[in-house]
Protein backbone atom coordinates (compact mmCIF):
# COMPACT_ATOMS: atom_id res chain seq x y z
CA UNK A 1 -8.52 4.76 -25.91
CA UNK A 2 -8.40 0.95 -24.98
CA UNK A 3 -10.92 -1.57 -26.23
CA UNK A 4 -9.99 -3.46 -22.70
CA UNK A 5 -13.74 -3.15 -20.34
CA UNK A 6 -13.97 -3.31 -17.01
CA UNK A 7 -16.53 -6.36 -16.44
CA UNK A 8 -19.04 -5.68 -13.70
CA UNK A 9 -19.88 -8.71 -11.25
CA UNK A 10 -22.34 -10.76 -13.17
CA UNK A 11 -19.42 -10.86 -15.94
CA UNK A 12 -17.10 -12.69 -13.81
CA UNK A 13 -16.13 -16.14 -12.61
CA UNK A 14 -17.93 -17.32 -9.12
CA UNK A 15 -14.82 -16.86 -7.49
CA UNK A 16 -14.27 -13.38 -8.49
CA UNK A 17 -17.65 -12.39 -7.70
CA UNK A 18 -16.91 -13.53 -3.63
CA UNK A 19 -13.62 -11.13 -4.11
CA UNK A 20 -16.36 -8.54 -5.71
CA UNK A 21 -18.22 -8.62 -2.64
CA UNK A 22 -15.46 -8.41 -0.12
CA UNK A 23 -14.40 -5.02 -2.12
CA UNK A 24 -17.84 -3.86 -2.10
CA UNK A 25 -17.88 -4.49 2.04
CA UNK A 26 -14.10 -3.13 2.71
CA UNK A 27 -13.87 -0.15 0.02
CA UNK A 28 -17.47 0.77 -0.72
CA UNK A 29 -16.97 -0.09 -4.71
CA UNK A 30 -14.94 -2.68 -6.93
CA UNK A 31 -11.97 0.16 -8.30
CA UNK A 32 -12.21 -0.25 -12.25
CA UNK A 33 -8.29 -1.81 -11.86
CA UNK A 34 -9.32 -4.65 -9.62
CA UNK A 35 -12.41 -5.24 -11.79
CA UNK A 36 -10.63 -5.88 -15.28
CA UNK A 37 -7.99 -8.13 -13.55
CA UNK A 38 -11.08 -9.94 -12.85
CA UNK A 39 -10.85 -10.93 -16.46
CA UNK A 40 -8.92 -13.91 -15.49
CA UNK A 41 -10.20 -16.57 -13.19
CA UNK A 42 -6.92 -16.22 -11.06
CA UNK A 43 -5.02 -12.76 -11.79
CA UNK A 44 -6.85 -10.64 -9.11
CA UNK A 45 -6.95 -13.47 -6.55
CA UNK A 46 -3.23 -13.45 -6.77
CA UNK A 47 -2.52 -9.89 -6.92
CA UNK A 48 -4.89 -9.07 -3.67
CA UNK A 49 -2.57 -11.85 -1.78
CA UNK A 50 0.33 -9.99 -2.55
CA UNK A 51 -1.13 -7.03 -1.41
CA UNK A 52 -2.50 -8.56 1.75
CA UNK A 53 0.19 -10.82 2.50
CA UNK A 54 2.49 -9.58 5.69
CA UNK A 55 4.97 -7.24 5.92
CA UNK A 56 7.56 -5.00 7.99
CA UNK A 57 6.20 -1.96 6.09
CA UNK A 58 3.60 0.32 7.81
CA UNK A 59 0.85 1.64 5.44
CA UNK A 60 2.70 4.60 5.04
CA UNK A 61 5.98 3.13 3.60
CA UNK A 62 4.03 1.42 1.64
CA UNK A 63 2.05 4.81 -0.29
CA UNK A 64 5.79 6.15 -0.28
CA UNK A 65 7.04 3.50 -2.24
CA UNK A 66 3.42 3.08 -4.32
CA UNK A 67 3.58 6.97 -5.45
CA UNK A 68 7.53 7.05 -6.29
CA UNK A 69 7.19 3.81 -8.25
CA UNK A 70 3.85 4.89 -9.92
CA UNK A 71 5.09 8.54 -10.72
CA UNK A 72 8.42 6.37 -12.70
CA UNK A 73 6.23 3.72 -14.50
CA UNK A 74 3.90 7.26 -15.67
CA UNK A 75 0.68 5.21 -13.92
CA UNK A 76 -1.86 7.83 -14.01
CA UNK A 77 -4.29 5.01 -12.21
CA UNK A 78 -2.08 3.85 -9.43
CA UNK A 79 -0.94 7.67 -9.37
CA UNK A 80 -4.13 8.92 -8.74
CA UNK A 81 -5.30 6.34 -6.43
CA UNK A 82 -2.32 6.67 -4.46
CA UNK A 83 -2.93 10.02 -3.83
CA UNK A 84 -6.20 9.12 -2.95
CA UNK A 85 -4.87 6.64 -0.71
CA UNK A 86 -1.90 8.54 1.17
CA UNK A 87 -3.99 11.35 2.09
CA UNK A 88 -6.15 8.64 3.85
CA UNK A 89 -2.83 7.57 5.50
CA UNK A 90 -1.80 11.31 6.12
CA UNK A 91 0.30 12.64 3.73
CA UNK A 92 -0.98 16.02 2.73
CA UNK A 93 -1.09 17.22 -0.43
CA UNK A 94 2.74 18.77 -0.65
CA UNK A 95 4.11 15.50 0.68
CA UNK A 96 2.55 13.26 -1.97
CA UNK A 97 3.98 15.63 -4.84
CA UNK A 98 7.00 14.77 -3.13
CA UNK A 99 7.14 11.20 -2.69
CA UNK A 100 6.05 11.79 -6.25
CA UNK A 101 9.26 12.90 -7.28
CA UNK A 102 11.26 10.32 -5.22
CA UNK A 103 11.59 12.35 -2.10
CA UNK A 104 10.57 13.10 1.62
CA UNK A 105 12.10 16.05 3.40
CA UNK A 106 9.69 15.78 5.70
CA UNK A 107 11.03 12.69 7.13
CA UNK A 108 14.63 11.45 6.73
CA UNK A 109 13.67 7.64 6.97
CA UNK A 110 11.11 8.09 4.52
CA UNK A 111 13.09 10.36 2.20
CA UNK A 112 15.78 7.20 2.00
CA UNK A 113 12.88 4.99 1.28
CA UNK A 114 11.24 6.88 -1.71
CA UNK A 115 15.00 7.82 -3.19
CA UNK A 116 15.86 3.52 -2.75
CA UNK A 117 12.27 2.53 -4.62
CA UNK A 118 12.60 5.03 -7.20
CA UNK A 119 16.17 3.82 -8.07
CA UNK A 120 14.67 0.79 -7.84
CA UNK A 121 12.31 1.54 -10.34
CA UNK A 122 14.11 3.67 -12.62
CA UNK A 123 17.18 1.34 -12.85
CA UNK A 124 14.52 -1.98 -13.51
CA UNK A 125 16.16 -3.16 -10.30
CA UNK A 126 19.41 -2.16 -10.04
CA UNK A 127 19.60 0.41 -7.31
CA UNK A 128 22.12 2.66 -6.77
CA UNK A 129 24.72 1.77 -4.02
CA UNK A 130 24.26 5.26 -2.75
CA UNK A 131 20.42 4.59 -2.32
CA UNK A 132 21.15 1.28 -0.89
CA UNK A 133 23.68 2.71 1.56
CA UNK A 134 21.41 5.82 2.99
CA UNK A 135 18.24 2.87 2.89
CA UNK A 136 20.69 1.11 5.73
CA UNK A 137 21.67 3.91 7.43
CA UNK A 138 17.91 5.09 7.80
CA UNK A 139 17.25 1.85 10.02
CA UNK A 140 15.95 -0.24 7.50
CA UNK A 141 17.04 -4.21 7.63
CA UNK A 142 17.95 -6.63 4.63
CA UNK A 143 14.86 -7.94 5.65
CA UNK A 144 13.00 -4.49 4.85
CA UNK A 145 14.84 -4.42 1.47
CA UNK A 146 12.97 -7.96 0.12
CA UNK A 147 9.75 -6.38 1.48
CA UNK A 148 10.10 -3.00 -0.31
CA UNK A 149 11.26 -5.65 -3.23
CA UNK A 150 8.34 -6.96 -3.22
CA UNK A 151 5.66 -3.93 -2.86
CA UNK A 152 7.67 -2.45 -6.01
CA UNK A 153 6.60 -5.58 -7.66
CA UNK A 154 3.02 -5.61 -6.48
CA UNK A 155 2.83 -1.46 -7.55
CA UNK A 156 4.91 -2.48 -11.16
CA UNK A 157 2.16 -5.05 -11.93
CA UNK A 158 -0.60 -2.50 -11.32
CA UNK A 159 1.49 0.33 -13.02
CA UNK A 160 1.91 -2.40 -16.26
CA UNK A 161 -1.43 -3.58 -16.26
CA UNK A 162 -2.98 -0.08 -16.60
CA UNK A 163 -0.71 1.31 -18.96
CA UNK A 164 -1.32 -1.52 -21.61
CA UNK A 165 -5.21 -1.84 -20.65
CA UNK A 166 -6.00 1.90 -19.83
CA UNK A 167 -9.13 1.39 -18.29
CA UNK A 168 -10.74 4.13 -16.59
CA UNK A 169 -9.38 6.07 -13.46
CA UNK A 170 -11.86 6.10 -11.10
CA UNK A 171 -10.41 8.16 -8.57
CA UNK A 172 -10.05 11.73 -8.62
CA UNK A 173 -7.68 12.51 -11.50
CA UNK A 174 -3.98 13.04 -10.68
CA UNK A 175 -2.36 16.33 -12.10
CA UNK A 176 0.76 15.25 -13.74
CA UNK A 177 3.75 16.20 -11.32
CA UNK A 178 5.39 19.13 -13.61
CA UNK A 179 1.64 21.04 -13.32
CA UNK A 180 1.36 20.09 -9.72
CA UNK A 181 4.51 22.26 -8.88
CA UNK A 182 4.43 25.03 -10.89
C-alpha cells in the first residue's frame, strides 16, 4: 500500500484550493487523483488544461480512448472512473467491457478508434499501420489523430501517476476485465 496521501484543501497551495473549489461546484467532490496531484503547486493546474483544452473529440471518443488506454496501462483508478464516467456518457455496461478490451462492435467508427488508441498504447506509440489505416477509413482526419495523441497522453499521465502513487479509488471499484466476462 502507498505511503503517497491524498491532501485535503487546507493542505494545499492557494491556488490549488480555487481548483478545489471549482471541483467541489462541477463534480460534487475533489476525486482522490486530482487531490494528490495537488501535491505540487502546478501539476494539477496543468493536467486539468489538458483535459479542458479543445478538441475534435466528442465526450464519447474521448471515454473510448480513456477505458482502452486505462485497461493497457492496468489503471484500476482511471479504469474505474472511466466506467463511472462512460455510463454517464452512455455506454452501458457491455460496451465499456468492450472498449475495455480495445473494441466497439457496436459502432464501426468507434471500434477503429479504441483498436488505434490501444495500439497506441500497447506499442508506447507506435501504432500499427493496420490501425492507422481502418482509423482513416472510419472518417477520422490527421487532425483527429494529434487529438486522440494527445488524450492518450492526458489518460497515460493519470494511468502513471496512480500506478506509482496508488492512492485510493474513489469510485466504485472496477472488476478486472477477465472476471467481468466470464
Amino acid at each position: 500500500m502507498s505511503t503517497f496521501n491524498v491532501p485535503t484543501k487546507n493542505e494545499v497551495s492557494e491556488n490549488n484550493q480555487a481548483i478545489f473549489t471549482q471541483l467541489e461546484k462541477g463534480l460534487g467532490f475533489v476525486p482522490n487523483i486530482y487531490a494528490s496531484f495537488a501535491h505540487s503547486d502546478t501539476a494539477l493546474g496543468n493536467l486539468l488544461a489538458i483535459g479542458q483544452a479543445k478538441t475534435s473529440l466528442s465526450n464519447k471518443e474521448k471515454e473510448v480512448i480513456n477505458l482502452a488506454v486505462s485497461q493497457v496501462n492496468e489503471c484500476i483508478y482511471c479504469l474505474s472512473a472511466h466506467t463511472a464516467i462512460g455510463k454517464m456518457n452512455g455506454f452501458s455496461d457491455s460496451a465499456i467491457l468492450e472498449l475495455r478490451a480495445g473494441n466497439a462492435p457496436f459502432d464501426s467508427k468507434l471500434d477503429a478508434l479504441a483498436k488505434f488508441a490501444k495500439s497506441v498504447a500497447i506499442n508506447r506509440g507506435a501504432a500499427t499501420q493496420e490501425t492507422v489505416e481502418n482509423f482513416y477509413a472510419a472518417g477520422y482526419t490527421k487532425g483527429s489523430l494529434a487529438d486522440v495523441i494527445v488524450q492518450i497522453g492526458e489518460i497515460t499521465i493519470t494511468n502513471y501517476f496512480h500506478r506509482t502513487t496508488e492512492v485510493p479509488v474513489d469510485f466504485p471499484v472496477a472488476q478486472p476485465l477477465e472476471l467481468a466476462t466470464v
